[in-house]
N, C-alpha and C. Protein backbone atom coordinates (compact mmCIF):
# COMPACT_ATOMS: atom_id res chain seq x y z
N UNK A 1 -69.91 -39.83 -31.83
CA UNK A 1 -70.86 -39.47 -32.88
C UNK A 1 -72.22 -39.19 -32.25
N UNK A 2 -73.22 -38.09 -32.64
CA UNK A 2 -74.09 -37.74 -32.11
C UNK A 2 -75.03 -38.95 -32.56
N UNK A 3 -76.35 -39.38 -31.54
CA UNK A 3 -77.48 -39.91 -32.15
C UNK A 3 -78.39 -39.14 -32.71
N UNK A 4 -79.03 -39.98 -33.90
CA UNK A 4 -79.99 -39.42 -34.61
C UNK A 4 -81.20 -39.46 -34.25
N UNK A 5 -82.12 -38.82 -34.11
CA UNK A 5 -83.30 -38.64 -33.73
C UNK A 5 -84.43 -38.11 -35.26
N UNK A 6 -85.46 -39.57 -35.09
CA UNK A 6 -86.42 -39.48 -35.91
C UNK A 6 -87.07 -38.53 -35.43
N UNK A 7 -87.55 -37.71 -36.04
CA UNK A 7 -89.01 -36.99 -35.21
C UNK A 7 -90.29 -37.45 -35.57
N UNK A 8 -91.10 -37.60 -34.33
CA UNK A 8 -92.09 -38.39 -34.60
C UNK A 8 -93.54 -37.80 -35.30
N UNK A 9 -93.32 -36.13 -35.16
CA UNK A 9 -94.26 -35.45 -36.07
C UNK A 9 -94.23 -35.65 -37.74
N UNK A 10 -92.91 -36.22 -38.35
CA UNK A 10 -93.14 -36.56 -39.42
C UNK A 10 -94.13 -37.81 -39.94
N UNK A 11 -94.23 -38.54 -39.13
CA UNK A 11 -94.91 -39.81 -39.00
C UNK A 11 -96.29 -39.34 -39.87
N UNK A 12 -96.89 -39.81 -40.94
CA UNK A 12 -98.29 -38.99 -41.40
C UNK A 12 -99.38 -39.42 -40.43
N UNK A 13 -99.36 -40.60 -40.45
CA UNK A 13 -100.43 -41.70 -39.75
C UNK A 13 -100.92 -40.88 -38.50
N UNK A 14 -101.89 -40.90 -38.58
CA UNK A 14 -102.92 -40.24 -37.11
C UNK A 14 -104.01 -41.72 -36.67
N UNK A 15 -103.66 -41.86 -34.75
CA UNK A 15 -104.17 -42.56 -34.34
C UNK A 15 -104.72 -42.05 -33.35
N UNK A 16 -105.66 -43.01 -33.48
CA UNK A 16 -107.31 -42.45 -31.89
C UNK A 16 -106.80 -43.08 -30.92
N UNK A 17 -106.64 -43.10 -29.94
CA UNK A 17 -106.67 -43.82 -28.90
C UNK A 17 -107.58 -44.07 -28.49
N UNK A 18 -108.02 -45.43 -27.73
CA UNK A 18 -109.08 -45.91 -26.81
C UNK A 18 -109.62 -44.88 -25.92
N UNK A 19 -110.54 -45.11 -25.23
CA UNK A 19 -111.14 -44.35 -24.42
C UNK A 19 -110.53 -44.49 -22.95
N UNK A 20 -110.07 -45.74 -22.90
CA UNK A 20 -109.31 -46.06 -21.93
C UNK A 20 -108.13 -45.99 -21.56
N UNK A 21 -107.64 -45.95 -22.88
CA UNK A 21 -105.97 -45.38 -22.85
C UNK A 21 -105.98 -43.88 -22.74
N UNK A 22 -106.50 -43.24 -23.36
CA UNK A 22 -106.89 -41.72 -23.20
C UNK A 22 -107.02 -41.33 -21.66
N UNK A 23 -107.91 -42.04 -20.84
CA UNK A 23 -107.95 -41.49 -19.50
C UNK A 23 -106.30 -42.10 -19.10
N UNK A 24 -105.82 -43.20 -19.22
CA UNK A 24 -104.94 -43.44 -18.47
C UNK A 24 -103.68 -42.19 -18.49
N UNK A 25 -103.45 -42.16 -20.05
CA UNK A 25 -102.58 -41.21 -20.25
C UNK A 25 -102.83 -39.75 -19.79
N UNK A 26 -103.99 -39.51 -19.71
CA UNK A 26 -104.26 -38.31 -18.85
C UNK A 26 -103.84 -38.44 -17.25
N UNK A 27 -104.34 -39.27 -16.77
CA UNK A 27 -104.44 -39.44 -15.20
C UNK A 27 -102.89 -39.52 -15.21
N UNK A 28 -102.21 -40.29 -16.06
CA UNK A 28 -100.63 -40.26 -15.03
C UNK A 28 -99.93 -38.62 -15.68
N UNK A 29 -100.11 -38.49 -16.96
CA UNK A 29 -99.28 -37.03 -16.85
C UNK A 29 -100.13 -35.86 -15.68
N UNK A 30 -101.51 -35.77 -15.56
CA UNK A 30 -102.02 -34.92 -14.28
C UNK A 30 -101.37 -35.16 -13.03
N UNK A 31 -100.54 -36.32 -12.69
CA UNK A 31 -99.94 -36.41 -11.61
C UNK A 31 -98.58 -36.30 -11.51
N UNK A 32 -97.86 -35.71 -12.37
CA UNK A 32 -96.69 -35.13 -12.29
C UNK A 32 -96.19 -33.59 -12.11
N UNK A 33 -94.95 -33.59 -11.34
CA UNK A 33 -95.04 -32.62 -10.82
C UNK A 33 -93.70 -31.78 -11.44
N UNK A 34 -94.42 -30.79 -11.94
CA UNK A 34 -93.29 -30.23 -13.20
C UNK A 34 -92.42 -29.63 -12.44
N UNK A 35 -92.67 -28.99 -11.23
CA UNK A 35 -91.34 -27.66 -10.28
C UNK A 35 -90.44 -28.76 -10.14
N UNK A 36 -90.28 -29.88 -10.18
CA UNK A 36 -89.21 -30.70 -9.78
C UNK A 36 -88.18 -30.79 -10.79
N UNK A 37 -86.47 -30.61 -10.32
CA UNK A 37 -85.79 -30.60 -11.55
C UNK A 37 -85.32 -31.20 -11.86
N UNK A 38 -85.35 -32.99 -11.63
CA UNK A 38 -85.25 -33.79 -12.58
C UNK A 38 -86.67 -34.51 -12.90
N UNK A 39 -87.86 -33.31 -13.04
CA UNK A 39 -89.29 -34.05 -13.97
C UNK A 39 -88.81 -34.48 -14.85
N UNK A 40 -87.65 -34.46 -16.09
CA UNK A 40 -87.25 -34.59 -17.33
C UNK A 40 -86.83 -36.23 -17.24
N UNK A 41 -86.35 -36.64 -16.43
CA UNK A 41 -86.40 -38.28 -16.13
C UNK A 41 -87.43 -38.95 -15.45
N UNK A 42 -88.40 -38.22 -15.04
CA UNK A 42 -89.75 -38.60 -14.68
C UNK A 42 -90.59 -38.65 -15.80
N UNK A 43 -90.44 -37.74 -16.67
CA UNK A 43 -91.47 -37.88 -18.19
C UNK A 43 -90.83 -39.16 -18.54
N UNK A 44 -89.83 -39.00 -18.58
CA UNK A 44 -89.21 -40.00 -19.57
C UNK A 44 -89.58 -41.93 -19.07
N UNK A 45 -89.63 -41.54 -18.14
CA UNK A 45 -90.27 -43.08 -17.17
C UNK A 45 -91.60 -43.31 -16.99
N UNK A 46 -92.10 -42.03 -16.95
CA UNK A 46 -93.80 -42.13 -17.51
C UNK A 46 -93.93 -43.00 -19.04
N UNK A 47 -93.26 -41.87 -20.13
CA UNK A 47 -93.79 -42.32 -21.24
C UNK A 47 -92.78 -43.75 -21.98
N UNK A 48 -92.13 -43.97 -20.96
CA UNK A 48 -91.29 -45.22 -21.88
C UNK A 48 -92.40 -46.76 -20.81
N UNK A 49 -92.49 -46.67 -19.48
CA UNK A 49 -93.29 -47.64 -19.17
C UNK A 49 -94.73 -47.20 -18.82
N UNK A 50 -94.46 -46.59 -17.62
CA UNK A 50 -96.07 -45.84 -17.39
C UNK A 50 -97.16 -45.84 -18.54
N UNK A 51 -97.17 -45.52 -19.17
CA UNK A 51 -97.76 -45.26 -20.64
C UNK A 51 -97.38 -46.53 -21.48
N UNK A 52 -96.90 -47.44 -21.75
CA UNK A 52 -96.69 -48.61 -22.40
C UNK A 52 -97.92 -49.56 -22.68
N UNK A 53 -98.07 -49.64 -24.05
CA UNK A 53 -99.11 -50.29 -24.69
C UNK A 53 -100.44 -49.03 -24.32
N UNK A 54 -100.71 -48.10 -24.47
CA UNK A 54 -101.73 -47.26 -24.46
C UNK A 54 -101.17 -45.84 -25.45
N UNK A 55 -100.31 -46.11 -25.85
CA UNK A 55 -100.03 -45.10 -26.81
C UNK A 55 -99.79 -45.56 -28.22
N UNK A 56 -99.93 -44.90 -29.37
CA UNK A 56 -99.27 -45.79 -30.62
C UNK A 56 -97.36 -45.79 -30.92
N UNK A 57 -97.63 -47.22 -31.69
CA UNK A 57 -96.37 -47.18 -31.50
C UNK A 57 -95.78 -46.77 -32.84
N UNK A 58 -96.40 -46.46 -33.72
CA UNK A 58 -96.44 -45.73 -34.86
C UNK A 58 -97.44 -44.67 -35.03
N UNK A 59 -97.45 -43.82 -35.88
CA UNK A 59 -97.51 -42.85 -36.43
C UNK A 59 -98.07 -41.19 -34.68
N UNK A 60 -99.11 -40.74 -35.26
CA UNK A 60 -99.14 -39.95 -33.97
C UNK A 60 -100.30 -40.08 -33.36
N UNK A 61 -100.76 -39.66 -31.90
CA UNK A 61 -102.17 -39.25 -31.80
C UNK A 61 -102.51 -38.17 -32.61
N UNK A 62 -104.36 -38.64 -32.53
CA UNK A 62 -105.02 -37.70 -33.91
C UNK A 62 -105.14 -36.46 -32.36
N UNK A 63 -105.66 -35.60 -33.50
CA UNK A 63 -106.09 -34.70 -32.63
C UNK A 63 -107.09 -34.45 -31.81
N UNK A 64 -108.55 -35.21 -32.27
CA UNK A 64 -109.24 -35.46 -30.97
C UNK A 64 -108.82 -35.94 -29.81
N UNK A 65 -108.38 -37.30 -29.72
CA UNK A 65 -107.63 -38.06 -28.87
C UNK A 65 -106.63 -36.59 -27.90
N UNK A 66 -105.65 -36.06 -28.78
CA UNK A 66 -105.36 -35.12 -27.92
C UNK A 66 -106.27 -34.21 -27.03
N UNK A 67 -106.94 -33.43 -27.98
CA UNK A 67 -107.93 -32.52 -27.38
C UNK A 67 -108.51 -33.41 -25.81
N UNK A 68 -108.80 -34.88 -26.46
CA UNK A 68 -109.57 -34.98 -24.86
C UNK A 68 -108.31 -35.22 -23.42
N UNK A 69 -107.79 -35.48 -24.31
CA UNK A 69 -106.34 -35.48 -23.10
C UNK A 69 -106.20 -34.66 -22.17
N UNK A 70 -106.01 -33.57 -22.96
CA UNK A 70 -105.41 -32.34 -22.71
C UNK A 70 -106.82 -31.62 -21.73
N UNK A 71 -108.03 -32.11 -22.51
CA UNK A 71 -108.81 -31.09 -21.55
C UNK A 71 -109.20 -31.89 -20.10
N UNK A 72 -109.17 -33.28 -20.11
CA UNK A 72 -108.82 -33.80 -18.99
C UNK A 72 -107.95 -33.51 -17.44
N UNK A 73 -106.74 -33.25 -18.46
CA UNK A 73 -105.94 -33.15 -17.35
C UNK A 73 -106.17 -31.19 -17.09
N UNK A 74 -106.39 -30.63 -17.89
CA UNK A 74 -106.59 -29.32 -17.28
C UNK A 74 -107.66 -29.23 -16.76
N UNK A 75 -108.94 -30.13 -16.55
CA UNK A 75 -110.18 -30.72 -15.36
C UNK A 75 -109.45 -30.72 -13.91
N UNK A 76 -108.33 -32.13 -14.49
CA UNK A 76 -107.98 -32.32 -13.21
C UNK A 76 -106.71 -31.28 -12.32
N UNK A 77 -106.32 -30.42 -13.28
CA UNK A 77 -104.86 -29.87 -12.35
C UNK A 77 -106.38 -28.07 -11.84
N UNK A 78 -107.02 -28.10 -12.49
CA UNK A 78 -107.87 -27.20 -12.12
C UNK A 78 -107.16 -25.62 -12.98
N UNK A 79 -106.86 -26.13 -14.23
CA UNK A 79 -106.08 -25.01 -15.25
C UNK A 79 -107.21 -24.21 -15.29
N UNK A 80 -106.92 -22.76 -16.02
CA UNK A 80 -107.77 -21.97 -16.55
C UNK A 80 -107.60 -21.10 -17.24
N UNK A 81 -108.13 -20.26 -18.26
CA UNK A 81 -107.76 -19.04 -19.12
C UNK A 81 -106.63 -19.36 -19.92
N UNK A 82 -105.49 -18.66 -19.72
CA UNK A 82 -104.16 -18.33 -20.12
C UNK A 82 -103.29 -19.51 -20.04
N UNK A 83 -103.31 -19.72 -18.25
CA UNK A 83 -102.24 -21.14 -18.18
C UNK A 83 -102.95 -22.43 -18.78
N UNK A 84 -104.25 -22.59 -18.72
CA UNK A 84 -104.93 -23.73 -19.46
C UNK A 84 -104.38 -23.41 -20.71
N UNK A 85 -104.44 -22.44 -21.58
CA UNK A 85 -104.40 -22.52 -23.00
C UNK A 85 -102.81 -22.73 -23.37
N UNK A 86 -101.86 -22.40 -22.56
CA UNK A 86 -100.35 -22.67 -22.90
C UNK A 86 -99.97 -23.96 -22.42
N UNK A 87 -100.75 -24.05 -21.11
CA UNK A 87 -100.20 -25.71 -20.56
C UNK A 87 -100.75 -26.70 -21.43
N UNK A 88 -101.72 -26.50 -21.99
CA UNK A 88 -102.60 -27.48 -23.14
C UNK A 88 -101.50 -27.94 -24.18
N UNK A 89 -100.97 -26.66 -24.79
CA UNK A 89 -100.36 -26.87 -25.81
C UNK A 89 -99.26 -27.11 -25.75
N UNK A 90 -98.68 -26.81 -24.25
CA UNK A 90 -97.12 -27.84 -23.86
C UNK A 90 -97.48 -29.43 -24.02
N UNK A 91 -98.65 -29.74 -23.41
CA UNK A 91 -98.70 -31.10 -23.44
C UNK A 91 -98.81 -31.61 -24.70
N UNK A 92 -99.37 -31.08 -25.78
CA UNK A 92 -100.04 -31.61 -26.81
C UNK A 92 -98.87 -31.57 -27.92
N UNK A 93 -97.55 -31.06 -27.79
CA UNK A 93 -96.15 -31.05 -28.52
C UNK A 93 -95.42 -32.51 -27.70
N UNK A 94 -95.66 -32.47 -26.62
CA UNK A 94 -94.64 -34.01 -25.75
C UNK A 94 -95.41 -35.20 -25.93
N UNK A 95 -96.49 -35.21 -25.71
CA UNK A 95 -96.99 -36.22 -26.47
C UNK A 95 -97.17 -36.63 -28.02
N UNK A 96 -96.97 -35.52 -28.77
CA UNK A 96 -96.73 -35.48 -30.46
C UNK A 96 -95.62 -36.08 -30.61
N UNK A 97 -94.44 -35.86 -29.73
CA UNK A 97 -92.94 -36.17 -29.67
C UNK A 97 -92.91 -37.27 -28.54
N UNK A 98 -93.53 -37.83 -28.37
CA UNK A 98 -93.39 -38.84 -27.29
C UNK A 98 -91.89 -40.06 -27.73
N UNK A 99 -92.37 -40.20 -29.08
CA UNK A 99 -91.50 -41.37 -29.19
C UNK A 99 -89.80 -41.23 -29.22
N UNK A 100 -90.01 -40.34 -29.59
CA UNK A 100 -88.29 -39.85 -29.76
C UNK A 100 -87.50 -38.70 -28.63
N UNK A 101 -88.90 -38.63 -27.73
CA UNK A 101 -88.47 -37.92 -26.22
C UNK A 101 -87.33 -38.38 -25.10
N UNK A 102 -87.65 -39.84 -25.12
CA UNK A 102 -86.72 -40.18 -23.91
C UNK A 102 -85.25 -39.83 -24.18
N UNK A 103 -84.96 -40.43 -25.16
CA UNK A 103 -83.43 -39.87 -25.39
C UNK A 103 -82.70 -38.84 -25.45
N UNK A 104 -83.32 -37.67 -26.01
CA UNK A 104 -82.97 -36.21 -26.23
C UNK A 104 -83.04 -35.83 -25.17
N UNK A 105 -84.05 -36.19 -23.89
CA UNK A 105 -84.35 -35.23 -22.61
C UNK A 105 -83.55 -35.97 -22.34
N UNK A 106 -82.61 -37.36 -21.90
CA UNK A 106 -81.97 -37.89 -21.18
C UNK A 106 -80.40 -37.31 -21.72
N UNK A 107 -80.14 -36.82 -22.41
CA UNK A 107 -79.02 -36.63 -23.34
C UNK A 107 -78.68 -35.01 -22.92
N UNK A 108 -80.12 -34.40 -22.32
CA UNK A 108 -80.36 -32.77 -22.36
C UNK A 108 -79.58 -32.86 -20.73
N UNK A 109 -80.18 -34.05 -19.73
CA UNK A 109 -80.16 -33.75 -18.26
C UNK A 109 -78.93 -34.25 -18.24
N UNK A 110 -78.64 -35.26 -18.87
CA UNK A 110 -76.94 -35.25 -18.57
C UNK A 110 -75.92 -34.23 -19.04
N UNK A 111 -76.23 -33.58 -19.89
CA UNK A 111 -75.62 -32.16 -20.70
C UNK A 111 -75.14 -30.91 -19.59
N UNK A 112 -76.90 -30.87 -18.25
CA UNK A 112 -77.28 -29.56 -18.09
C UNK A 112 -77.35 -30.16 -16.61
N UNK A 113 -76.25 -31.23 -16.22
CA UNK A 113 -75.69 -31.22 -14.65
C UNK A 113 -76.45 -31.75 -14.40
N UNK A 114 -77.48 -32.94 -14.53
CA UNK A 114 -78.52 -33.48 -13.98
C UNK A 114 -80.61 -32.74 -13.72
N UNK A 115 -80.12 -31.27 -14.52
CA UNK A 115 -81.69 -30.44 -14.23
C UNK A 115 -81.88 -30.58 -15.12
N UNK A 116 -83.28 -30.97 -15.39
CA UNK A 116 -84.11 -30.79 -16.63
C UNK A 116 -86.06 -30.97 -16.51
N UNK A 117 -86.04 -29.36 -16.36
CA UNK A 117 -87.26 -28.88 -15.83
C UNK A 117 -87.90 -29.26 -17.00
N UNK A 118 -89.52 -28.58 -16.54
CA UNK A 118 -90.27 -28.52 -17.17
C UNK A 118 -90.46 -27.80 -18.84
N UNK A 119 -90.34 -26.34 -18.88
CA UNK A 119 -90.31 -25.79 -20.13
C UNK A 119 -88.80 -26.12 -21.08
N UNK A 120 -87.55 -26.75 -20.34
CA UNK A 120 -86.96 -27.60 -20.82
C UNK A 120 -87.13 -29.20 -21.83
N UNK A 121 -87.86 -29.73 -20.94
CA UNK A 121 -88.50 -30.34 -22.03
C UNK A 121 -89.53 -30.84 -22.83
N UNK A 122 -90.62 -29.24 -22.80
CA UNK A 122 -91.18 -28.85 -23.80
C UNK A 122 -90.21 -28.28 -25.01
N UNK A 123 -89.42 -27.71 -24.34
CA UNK A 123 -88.27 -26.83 -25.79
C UNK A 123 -87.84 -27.93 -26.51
N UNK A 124 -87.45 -29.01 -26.18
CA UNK A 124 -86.88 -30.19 -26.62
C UNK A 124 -88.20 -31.37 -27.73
N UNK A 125 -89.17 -31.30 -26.87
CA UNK A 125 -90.02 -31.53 -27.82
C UNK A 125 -90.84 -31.35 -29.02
N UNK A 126 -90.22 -29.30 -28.90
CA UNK A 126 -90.75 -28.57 -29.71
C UNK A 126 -89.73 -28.71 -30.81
N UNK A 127 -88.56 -28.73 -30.55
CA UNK A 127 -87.20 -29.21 -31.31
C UNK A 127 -87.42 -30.53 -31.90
N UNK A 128 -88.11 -31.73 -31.36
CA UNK A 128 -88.28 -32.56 -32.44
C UNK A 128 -89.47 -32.86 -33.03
N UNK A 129 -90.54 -32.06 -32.94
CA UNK A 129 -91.55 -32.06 -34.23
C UNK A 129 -91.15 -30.91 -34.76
N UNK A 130 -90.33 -30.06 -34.84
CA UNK A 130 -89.59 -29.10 -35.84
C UNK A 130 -89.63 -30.17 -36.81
N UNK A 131 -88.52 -30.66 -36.88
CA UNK A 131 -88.45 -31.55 -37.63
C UNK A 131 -86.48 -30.79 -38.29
N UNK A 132 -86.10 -29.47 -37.65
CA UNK A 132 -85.43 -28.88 -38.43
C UNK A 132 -83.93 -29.54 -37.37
N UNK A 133 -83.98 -30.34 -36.61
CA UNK A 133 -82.31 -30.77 -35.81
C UNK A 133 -82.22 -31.88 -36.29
N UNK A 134 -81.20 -32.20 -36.75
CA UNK A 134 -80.79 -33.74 -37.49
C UNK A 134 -80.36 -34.81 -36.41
N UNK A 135 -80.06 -34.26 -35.53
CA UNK A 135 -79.36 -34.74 -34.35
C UNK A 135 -79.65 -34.57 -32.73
N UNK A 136 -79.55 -35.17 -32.02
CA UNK A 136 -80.16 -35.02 -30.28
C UNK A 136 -79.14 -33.93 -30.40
N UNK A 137 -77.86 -34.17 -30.18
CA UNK A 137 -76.41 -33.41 -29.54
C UNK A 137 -77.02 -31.78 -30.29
N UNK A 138 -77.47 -32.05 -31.79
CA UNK A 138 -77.47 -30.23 -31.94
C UNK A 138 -78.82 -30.01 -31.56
N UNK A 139 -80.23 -30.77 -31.12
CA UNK A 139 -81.18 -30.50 -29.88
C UNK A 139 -80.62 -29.82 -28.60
N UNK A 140 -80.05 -30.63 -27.76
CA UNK A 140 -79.56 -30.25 -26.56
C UNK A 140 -78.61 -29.02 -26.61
N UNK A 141 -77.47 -28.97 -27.70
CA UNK A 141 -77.22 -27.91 -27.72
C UNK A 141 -77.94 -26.04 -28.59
N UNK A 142 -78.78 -26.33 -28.65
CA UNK A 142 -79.73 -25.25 -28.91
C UNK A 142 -80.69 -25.29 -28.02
N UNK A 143 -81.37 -25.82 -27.40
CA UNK A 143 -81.88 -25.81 -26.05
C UNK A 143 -80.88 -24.88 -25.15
N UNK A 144 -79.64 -25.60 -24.57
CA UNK A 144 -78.75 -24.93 -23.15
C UNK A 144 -78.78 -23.75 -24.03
N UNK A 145 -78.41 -23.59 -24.78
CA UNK A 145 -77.53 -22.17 -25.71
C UNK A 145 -78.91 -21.02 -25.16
N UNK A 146 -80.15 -21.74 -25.59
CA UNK A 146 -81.64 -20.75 -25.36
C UNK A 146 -81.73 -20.36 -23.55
N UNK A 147 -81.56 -21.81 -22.89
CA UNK A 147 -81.76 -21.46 -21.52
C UNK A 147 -80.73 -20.71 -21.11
N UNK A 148 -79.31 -20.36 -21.50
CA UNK A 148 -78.49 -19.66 -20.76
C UNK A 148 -78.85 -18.31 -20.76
N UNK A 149 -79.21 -18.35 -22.49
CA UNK A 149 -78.99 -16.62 -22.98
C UNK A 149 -77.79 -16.78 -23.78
N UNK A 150 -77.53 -17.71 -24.10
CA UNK A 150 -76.11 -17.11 -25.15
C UNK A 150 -76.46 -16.19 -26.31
N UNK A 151 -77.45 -16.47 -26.83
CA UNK A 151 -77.77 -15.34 -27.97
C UNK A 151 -78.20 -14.01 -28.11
N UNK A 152 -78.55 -13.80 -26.63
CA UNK A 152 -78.62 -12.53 -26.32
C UNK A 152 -77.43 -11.43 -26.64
N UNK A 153 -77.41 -10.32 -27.37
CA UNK A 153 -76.57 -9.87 -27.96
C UNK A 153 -76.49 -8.29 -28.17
N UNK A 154 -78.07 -7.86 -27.34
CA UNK A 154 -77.86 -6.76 -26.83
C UNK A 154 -79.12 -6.06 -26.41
N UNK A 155 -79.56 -4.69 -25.99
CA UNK A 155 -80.63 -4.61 -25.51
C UNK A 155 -82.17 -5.02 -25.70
N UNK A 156 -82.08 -5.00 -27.23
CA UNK A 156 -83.24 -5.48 -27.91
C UNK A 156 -83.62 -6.87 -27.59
N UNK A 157 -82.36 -8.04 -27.47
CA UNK A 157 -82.41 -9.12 -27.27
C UNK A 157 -82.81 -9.35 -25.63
N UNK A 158 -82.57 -8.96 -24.88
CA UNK A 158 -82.63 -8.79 -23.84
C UNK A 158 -84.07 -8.69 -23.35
N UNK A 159 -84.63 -7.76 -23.85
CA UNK A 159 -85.98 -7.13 -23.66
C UNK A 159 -86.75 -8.36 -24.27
N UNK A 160 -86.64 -8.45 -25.44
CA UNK A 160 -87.56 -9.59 -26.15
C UNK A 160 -87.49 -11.13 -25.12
N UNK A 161 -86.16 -11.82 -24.61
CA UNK A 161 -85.98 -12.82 -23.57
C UNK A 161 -86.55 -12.36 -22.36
N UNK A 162 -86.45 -11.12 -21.84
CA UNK A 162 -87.29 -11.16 -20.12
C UNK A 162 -89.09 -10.97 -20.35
N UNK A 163 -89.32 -10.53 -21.51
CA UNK A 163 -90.50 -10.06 -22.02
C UNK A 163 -90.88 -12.00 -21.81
N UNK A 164 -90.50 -12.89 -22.79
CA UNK A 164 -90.83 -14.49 -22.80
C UNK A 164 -91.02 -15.17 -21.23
N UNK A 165 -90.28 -14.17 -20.35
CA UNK A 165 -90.40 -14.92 -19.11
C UNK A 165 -91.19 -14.22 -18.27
N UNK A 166 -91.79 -13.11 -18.44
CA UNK A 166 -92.58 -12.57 -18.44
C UNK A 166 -94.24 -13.49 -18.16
N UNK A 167 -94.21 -13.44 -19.55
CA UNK A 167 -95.28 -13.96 -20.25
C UNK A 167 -95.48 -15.57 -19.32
N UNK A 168 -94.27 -15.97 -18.82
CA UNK A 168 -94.55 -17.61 -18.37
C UNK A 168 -95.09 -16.92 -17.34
N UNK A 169 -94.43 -16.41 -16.27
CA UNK A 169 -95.31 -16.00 -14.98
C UNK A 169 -96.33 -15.26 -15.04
N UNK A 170 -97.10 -14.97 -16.20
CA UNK A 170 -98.18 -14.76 -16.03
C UNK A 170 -99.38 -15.58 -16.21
N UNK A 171 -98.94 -16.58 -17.28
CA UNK A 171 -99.87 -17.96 -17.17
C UNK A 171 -99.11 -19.15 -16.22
N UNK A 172 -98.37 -18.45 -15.36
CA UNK A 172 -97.97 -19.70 -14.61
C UNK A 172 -99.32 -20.10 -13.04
N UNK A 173 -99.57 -21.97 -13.28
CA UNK A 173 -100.36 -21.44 -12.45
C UNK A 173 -100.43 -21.62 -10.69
N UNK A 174 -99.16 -20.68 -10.57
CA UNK A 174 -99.35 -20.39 -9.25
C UNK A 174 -99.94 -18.92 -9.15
N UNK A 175 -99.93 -18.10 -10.46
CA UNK A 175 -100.46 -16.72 -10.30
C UNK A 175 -102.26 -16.51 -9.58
N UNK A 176 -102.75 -17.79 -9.60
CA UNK A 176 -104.11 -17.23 -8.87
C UNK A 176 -104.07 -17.51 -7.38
N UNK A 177 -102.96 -17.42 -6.78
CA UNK A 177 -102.64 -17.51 -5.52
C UNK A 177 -102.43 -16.58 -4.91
N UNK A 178 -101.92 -15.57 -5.96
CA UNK A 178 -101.08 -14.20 -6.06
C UNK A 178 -102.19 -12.75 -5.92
N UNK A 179 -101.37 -12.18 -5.14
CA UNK A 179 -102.13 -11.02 -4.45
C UNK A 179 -103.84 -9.81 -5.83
N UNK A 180 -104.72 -9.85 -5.93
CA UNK A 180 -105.19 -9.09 -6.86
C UNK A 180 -104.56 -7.96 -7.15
N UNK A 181 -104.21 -8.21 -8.98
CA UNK A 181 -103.25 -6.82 -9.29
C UNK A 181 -102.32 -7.32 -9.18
N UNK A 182 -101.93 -8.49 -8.99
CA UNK A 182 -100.24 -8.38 -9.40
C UNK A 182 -99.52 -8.71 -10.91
N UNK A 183 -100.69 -9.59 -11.37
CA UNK A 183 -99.83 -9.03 -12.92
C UNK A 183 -100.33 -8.24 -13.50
N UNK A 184 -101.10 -7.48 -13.41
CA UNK A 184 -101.41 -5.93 -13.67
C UNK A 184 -100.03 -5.58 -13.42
N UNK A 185 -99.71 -5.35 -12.06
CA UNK A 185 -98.69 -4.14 -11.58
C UNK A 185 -97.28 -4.76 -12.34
N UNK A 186 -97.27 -6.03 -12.49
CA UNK A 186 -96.03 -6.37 -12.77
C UNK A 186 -95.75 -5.99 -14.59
N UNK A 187 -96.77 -6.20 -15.14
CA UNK A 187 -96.89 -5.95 -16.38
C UNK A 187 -96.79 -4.33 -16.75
N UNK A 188 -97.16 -3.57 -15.80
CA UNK A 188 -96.58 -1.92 -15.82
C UNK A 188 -95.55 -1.93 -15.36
N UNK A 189 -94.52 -2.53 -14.56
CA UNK A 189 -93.65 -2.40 -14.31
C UNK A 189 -92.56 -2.53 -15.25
N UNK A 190 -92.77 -3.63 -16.00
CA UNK A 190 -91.89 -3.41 -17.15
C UNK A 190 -91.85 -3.16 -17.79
N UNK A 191 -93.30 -2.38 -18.40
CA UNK A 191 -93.53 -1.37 -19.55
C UNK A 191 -92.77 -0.21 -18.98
N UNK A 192 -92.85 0.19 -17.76
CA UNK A 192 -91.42 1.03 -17.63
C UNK A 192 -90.17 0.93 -18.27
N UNK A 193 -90.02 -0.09 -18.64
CA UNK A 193 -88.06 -0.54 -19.11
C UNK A 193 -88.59 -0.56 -20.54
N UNK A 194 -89.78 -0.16 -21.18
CA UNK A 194 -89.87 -0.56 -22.33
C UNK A 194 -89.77 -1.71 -23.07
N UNK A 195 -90.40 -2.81 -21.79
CA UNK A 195 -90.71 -4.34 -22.02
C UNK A 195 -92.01 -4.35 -22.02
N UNK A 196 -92.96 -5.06 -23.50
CA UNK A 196 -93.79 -5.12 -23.90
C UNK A 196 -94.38 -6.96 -23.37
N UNK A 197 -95.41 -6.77 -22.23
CA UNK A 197 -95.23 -8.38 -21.86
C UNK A 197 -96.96 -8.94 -22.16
């Protein structure tokens, strides 16, 4: 039988965090390292002890409390523009979903052979402040189904999925490492194929 998963965005209750819990929770998610592919059992050991007693254990963080989080750690990873504004808002869904995270991502990496990257489980977190999966098992399986491509179903679909991955490597932030003009050129490049990125 599948487990059920509360989602924790239903929760109404909005909580501040300390000033002190706020930096803490910043400082340890700034020190994780998302290219790794089991980060998804590293979040999960962050936010079940790492993070213990500095988060609420009911309802959610308010949104200031987030905001300073979030702009913290994009201080410290040295974010900016584009990847600041998407990495912000990855963080600010896993911590919304904190409470009902460990299980679904642990449920996802045993599913998906032991990997469970980064925008993996953001998708998963975004899946439970949906609020719309009744269940981890139909989480995880709409997640793999998204990361394979199973729904891809023909050119249109196609275009719209490389167009999304697109879009990550261009706020990804290893791109200011990257030669001047390259997502310029790369972004004409697939306006050639009639991919809009």
């Amino acid at each position: 039988m599948a487990t059920k998963t509360t989602p924790s965005a239903k929760v109404t209750e909005s909580v501040t965090l300390s000033p002190s819990n706020e930096k803490k929770v910043a400082t340890i998610l700034s020190e994780l390292d998302a290219t790794k592919g089991k980060m998804g059992y590293t979040l999960c050991a962050v936010v079940t002890k790492g993070l213990k007693g500095c988060m609420p254990e009911k309802g959610t963080i308010s949104k200031e409390s987030l905001e300073r989080i979030v702009d913290t750690i994009a201080s410290k990873r040295g974010w900016s523009n584009d990847t600041k504004k998407s990495r912000k808002t990855e963080i600010k869904v896993i911590l919304t979903a904190h409470r009902s995270l460990m299980p679904v991502v642990t449920a996802f990496t045993t599913a998906n052979k032991g990997d469970c990257r980064w925008d993996s489980v953001v998708g998963l977190a975004r899946k439970i402040v949906s609020g719309d999966y009744k269940t981890t098992d139909a989480m995880v399986k709409a997640q793999i189904k998204g990361k394979t491509g199973a729904a891809i179903k023909d050119s249109a679909g196609a275009k719209k999925w490389t167009a999304r991955k697109l879009q990550s490597v261009h706020n990804a932030e290893c791109m200011k490492f990257m030669p001047k003009g390259f997502a310029k050129a790369l972004t004409a490049f697939a306006a050639g194929y009639g991919i809009v990125v």
